[in-house]
PDB file of N, CA and C in Angstrom:
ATOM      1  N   UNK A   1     -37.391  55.095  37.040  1.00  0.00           N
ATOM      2  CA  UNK A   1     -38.235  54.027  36.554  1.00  0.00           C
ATOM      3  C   UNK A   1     -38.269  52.930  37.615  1.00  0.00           C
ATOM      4  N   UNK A   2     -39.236  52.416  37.618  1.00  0.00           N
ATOM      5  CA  UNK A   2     -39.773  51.249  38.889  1.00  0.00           C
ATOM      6  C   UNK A   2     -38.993  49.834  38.222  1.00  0.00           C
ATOM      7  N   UNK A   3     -38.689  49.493  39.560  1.00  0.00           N
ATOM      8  CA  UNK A   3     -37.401  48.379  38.799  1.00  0.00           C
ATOM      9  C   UNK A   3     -37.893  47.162  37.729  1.00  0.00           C
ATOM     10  N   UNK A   4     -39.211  46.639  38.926  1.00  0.00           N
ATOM     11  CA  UNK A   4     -39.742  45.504  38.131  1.00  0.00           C
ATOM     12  C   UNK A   4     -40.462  46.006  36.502  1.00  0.00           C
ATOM     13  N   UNK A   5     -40.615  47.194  36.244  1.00  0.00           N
ATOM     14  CA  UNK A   5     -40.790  47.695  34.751  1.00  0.00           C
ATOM     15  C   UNK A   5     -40.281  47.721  33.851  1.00  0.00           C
ATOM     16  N   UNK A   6     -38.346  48.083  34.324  1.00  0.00           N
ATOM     17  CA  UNK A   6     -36.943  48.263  33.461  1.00  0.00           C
ATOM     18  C   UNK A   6     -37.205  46.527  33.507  1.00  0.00           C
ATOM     19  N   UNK A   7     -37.265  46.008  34.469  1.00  0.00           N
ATOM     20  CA  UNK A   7     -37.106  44.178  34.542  1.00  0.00           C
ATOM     21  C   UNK A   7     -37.938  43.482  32.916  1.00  0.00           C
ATOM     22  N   UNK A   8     -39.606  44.069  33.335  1.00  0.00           N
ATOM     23  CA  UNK A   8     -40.291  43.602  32.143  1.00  0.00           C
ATOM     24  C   UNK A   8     -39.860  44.677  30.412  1.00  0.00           C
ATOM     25  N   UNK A   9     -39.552  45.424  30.712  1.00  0.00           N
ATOM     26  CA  UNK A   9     -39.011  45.997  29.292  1.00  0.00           C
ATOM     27  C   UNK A   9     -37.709  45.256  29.083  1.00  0.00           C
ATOM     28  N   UNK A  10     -36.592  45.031  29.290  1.00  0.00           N
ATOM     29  CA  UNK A  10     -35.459  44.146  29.319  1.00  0.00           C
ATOM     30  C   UNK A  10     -36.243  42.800  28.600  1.00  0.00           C
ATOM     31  N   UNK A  11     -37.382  41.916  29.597  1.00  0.00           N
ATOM     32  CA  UNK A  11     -37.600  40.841  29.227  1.00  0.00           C
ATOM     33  C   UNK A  11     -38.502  40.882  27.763  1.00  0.00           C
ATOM     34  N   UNK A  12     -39.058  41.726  27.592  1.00  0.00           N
ATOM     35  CA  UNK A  12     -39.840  42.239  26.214  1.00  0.00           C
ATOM     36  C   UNK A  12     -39.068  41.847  25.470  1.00  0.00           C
ATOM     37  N   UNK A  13     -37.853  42.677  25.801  1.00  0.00           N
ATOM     38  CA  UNK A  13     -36.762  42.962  24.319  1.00  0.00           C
ATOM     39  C   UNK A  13     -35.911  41.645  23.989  1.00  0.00           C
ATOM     40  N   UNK A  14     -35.774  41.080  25.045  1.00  0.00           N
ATOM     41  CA  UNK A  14     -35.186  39.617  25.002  1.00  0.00           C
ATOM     42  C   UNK A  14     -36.217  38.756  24.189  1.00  0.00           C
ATOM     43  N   UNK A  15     -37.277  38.862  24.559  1.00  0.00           N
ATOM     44  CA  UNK A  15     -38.118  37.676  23.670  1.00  0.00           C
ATOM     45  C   UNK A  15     -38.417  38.288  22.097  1.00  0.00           C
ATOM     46  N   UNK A  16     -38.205  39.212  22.111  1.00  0.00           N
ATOM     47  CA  UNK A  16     -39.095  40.004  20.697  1.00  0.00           C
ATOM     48  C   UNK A  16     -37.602  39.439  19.651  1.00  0.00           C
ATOM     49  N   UNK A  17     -36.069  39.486  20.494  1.00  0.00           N
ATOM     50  CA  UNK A  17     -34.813  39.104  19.776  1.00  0.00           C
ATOM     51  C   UNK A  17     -34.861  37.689  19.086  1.00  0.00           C
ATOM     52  N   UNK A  18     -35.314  37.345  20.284  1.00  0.00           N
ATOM     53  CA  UNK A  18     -35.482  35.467  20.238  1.00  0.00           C
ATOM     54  C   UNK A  18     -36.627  35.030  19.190  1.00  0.00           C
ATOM     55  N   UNK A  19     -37.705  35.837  19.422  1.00  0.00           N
ATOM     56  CA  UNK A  19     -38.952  35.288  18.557  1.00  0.00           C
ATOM     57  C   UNK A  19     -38.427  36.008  17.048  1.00  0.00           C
ATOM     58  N   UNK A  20     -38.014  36.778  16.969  1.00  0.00           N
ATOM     59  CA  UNK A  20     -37.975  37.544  15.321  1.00  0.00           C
ATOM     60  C   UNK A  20     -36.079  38.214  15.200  1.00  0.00           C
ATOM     61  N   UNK A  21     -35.374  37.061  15.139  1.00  0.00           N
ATOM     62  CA  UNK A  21     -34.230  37.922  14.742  1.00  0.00           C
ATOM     63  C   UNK A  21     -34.535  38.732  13.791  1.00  0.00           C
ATOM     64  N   UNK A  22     -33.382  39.731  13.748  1.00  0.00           N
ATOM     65  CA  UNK A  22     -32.879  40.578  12.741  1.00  0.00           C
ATOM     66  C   UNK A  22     -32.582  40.110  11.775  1.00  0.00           C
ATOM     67  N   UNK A  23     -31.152  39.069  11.886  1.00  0.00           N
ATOM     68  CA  UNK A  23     -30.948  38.281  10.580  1.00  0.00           C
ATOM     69  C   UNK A  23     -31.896  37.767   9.991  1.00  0.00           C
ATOM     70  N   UNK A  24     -32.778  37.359  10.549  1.00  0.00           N
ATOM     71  CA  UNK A  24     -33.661  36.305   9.959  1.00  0.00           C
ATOM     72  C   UNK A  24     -34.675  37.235   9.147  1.00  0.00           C
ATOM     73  N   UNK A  25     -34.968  38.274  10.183  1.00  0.00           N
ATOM     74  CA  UNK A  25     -35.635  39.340   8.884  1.00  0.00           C
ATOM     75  C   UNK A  25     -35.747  39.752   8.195  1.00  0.00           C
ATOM     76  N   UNK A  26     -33.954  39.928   8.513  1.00  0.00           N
ATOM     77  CA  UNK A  26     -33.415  40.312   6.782  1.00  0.00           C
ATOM     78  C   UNK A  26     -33.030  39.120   5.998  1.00  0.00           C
ATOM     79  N   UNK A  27     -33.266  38.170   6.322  1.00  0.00           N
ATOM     80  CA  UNK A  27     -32.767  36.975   5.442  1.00  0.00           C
ATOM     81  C   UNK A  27     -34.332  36.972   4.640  1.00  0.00           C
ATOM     82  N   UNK A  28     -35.207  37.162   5.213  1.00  0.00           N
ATOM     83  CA  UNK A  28     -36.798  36.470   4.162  1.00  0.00           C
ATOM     84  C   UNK A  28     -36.936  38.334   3.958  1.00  0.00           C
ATOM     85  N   UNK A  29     -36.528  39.489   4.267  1.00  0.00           N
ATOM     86  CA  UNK A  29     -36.547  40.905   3.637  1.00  0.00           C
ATOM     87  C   UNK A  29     -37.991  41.366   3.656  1.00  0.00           C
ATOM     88  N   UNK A  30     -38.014  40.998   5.090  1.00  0.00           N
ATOM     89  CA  UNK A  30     -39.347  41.124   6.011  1.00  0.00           C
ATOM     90  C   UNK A  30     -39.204  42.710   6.477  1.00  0.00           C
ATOM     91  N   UNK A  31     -40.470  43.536   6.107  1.00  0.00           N
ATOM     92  CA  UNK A  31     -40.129  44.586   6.602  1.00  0.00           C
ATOM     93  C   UNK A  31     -41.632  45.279   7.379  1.00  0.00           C
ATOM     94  N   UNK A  32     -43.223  44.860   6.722  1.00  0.00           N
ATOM     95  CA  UNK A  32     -44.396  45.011   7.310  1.00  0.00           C
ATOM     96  C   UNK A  32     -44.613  44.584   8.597  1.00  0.00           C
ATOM     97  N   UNK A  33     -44.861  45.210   9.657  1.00  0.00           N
ATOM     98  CA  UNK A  33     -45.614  44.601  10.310  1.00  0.00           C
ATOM     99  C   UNK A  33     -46.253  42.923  10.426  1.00  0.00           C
ATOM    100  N   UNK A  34     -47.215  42.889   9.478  1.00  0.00           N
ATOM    101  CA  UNK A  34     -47.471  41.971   9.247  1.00  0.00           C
ATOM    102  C   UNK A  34     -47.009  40.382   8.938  1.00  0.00           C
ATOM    103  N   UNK A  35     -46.517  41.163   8.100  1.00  0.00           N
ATOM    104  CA  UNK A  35     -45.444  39.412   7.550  1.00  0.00           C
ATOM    105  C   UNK A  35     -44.648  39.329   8.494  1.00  0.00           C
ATOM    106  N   UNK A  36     -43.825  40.123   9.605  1.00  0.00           N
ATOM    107  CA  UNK A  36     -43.407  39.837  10.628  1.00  0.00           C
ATOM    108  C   UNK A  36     -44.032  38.781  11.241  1.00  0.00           C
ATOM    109  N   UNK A  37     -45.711  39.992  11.801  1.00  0.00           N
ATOM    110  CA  UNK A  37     -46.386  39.082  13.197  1.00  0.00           C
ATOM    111  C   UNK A  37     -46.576  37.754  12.396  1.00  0.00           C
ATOM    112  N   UNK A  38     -47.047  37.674  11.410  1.00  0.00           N
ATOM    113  CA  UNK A  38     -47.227  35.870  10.681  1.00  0.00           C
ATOM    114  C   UNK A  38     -45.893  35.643  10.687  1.00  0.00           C
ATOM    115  N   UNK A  39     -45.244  35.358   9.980  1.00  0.00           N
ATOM    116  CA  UNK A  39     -43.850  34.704  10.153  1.00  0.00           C
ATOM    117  C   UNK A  39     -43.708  34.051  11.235  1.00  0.00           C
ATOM    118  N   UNK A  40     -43.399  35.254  12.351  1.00  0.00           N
ATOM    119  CA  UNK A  40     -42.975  35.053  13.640  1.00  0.00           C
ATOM    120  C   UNK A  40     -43.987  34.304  14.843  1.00  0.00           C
ATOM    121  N   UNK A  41     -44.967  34.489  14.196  1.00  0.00           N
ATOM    122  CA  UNK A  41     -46.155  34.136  15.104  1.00  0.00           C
ATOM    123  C   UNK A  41     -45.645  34.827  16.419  1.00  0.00           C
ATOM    124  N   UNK A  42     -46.340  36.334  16.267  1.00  0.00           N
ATOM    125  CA  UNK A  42     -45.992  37.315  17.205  1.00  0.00           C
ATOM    126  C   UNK A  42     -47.091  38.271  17.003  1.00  0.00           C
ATOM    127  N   UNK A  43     -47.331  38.839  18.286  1.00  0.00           N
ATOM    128  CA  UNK A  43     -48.995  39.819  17.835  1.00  0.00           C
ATOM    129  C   UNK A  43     -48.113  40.997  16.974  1.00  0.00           C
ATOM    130  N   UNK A  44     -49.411  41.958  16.514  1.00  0.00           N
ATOM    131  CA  UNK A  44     -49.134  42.496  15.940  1.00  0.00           C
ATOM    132  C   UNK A  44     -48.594  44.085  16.080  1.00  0.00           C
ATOM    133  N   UNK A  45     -48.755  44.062  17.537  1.00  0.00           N
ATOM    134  CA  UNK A  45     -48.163  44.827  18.100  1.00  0.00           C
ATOM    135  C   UNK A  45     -46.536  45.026  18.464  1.00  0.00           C
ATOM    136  N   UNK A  46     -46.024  43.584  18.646  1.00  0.00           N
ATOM    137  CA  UNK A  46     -45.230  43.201  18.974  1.00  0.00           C
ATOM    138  C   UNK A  46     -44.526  43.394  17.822  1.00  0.00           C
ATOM    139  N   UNK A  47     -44.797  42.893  16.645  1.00  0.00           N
ATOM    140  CA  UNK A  47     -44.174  42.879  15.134  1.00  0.00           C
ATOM    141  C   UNK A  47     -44.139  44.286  14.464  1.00  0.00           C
ATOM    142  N   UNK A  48     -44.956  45.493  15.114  1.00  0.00           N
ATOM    143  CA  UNK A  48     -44.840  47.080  14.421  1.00  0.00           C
ATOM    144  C   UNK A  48     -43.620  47.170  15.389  1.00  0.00           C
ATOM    145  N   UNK A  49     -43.249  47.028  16.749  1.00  0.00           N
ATOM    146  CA  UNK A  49     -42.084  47.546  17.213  1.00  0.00           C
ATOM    147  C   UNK A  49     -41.225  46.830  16.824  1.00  0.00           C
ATOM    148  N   UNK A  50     -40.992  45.801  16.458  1.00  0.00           N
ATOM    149  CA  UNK A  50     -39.811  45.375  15.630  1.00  0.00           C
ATOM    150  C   UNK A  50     -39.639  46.091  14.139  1.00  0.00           C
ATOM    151  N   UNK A  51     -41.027  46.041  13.778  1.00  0.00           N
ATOM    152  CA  UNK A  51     -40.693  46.559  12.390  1.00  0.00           C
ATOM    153  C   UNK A  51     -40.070  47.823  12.840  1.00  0.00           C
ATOM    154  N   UNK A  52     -40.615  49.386  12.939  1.00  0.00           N
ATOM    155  CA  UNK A  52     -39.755  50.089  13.408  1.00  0.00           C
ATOM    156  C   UNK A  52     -38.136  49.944  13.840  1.00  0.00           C
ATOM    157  N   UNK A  53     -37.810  48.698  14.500  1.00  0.00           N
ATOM    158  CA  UNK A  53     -36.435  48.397  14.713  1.00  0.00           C
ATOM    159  C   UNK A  53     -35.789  48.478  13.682  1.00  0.00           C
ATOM    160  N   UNK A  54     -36.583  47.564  12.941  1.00  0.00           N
ATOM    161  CA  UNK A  54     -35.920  47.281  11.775  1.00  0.00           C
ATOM    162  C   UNK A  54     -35.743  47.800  10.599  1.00  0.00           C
ATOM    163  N   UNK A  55     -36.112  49.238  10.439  1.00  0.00           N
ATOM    164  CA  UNK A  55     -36.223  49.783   9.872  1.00  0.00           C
ATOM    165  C   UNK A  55     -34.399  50.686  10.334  1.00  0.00           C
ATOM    166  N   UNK A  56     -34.184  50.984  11.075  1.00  0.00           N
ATOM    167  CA  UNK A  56     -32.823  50.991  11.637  1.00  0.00           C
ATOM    168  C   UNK A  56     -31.933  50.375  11.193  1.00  0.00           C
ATOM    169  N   UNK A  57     -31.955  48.869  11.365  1.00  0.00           N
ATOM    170  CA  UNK A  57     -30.834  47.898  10.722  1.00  0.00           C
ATOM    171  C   UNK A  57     -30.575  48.206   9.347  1.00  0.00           C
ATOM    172  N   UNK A  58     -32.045  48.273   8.666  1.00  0.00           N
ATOM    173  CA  UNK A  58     -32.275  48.049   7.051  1.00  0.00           C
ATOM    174  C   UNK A  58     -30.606  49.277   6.850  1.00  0.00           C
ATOM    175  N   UNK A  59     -31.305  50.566   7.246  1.00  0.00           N
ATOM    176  CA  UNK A  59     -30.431  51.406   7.176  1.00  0.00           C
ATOM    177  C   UNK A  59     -29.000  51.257   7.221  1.00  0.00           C
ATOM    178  N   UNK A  60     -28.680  50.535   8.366  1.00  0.00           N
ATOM    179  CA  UNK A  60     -27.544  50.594   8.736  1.00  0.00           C
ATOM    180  C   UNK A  60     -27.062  49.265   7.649  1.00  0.00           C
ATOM    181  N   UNK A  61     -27.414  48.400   7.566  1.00  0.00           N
ATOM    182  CA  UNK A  61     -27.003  47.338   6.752  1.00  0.00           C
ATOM    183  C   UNK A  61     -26.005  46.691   7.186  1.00  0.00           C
ATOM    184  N   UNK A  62     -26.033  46.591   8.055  1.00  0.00           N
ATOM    185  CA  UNK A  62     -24.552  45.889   8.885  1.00  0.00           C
ATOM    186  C   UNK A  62     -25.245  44.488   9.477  1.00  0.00           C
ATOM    187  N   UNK A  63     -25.446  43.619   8.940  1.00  0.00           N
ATOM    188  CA  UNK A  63     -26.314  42.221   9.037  1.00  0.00           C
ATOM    189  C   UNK A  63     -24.916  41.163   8.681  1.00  0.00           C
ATOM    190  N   UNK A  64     -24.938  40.261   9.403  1.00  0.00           N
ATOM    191  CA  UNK A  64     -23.821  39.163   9.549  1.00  0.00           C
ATOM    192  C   UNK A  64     -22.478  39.419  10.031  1.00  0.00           C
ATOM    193  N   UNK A  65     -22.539  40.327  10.852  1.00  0.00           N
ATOM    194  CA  UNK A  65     -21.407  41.115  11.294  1.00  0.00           C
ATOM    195  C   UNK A  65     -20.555  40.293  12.636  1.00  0.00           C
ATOM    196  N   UNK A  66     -21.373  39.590  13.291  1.00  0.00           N
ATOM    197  CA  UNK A  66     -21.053  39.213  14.582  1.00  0.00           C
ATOM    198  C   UNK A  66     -21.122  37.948  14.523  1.00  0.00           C
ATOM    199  N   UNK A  67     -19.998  37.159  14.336  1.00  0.00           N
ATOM    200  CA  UNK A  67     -20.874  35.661  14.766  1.00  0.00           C
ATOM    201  C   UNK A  67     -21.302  34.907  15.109  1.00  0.00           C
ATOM    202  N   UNK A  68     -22.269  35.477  16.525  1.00  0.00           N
ATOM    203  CA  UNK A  68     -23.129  34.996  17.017  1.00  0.00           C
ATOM    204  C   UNK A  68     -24.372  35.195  15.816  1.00  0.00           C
ATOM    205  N   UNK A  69     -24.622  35.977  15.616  1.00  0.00           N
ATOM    206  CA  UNK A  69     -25.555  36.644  14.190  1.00  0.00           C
ATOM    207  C   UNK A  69     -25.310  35.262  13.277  1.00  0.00           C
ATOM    208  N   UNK A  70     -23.986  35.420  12.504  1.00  0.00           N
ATOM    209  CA  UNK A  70     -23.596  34.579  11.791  1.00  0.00           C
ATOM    210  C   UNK A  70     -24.524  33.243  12.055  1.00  0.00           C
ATOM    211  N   UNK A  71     -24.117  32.856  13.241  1.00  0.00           N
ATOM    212  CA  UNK A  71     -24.798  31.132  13.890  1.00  0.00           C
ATOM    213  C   UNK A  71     -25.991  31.158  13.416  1.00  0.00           C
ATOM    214  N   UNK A  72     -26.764  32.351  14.079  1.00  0.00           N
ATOM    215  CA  UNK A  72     -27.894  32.487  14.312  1.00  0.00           C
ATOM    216  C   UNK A  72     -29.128  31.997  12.956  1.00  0.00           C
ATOM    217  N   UNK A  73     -28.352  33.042  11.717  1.00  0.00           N
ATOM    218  CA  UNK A  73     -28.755  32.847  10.598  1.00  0.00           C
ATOM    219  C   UNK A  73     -28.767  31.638  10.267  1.00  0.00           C
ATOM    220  N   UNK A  74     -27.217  30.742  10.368  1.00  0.00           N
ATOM    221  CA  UNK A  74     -27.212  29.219   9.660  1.00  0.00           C
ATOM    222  C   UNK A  74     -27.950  28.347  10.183  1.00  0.00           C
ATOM    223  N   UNK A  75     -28.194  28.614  11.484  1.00  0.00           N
ATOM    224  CA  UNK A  75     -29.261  27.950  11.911  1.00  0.00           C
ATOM    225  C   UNK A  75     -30.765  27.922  11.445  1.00  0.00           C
ATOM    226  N   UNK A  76     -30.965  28.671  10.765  1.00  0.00           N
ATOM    227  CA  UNK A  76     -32.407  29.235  10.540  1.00  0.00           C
ATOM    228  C   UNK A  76     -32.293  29.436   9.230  1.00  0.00           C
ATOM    229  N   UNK A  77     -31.176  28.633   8.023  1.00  0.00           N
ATOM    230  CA  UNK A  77     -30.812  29.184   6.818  1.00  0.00           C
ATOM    231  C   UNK A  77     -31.806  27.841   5.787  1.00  0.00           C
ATOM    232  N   UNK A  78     -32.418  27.011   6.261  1.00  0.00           N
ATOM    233  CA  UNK A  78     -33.158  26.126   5.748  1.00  0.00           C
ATOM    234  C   UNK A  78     -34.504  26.945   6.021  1.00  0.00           C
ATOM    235  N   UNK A  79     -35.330  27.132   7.197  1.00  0.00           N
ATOM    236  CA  UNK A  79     -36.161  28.305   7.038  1.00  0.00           C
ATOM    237  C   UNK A  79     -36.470  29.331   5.772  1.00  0.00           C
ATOM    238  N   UNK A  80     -35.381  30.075   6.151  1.00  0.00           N
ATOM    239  CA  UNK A  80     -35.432  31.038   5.196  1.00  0.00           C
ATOM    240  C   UNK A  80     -35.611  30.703   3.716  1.00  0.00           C
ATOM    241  N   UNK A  81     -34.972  29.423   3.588  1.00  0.00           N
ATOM    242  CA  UNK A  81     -34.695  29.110   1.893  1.00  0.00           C
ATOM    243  C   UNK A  81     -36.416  28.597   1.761  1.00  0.00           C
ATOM    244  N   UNK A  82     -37.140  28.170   2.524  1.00  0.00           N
ATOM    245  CA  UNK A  82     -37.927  27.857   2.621  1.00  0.00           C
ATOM    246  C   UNK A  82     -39.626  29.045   2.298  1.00  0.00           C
ATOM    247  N   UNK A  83     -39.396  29.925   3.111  1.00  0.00           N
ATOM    248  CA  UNK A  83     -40.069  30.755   2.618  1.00  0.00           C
ATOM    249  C   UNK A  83     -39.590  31.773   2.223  1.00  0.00           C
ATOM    250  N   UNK A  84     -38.262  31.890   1.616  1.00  0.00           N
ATOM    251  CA  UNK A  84     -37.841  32.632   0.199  1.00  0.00           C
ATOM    252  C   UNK A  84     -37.271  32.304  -0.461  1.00  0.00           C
ATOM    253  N   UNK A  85     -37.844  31.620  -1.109  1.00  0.00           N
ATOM    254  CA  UNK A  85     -36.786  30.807  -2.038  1.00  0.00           C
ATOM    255  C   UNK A  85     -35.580  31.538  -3.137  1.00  0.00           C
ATOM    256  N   UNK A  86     -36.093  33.458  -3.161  1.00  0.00           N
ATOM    257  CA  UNK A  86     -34.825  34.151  -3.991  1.00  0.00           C
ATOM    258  C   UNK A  86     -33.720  33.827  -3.491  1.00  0.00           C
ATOM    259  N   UNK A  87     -33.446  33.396  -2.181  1.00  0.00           N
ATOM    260  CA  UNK A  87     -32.488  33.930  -1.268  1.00  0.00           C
ATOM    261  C   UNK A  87     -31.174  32.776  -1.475  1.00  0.00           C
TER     262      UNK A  87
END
């Protein structure tokens, strides 16, 4: 693979982390496409390969495990209460 490609796939995956955690996905139990790319204000392209990701985690269910994760969520735990208020 051509370096500067592995470079821009690396940087993809870094921003797609940053723009749409996991926790946070699973905190509002975001799983369409869609309500991703809105949420996140992320195209919608961008939000089917996360969804797919996330379809992984769902599985695995191992969410708040790390606490960097942990942070991540409390930081973003007014958000969430915000547009889900079950939560």
């Amino acid at each position: 693979m051509h370096p500067t490609i592995s470079m821009e796939n690396e940087a993809n995956s870094f921003a797609l982390r940053l723009l749409a955690p996991a926790c946070v996905l699973w905190g509002l139990d975001l799983h369409e496409p869609r309500q991703i790319a809105t949420i996140c204000d992320i195209s919608l392209q961008t939000a089917e390969i996360r969804a797919e990701r996330m379809k992984i985690l769902y599985k695995r269910n191992k969410f708040l495990t790390s606490s960097l994760e942990k942070q991540v969520y409390e930081n973003f735990k007014e958000f969430i209460k915000k547009k889900n208020p079950h939560q």
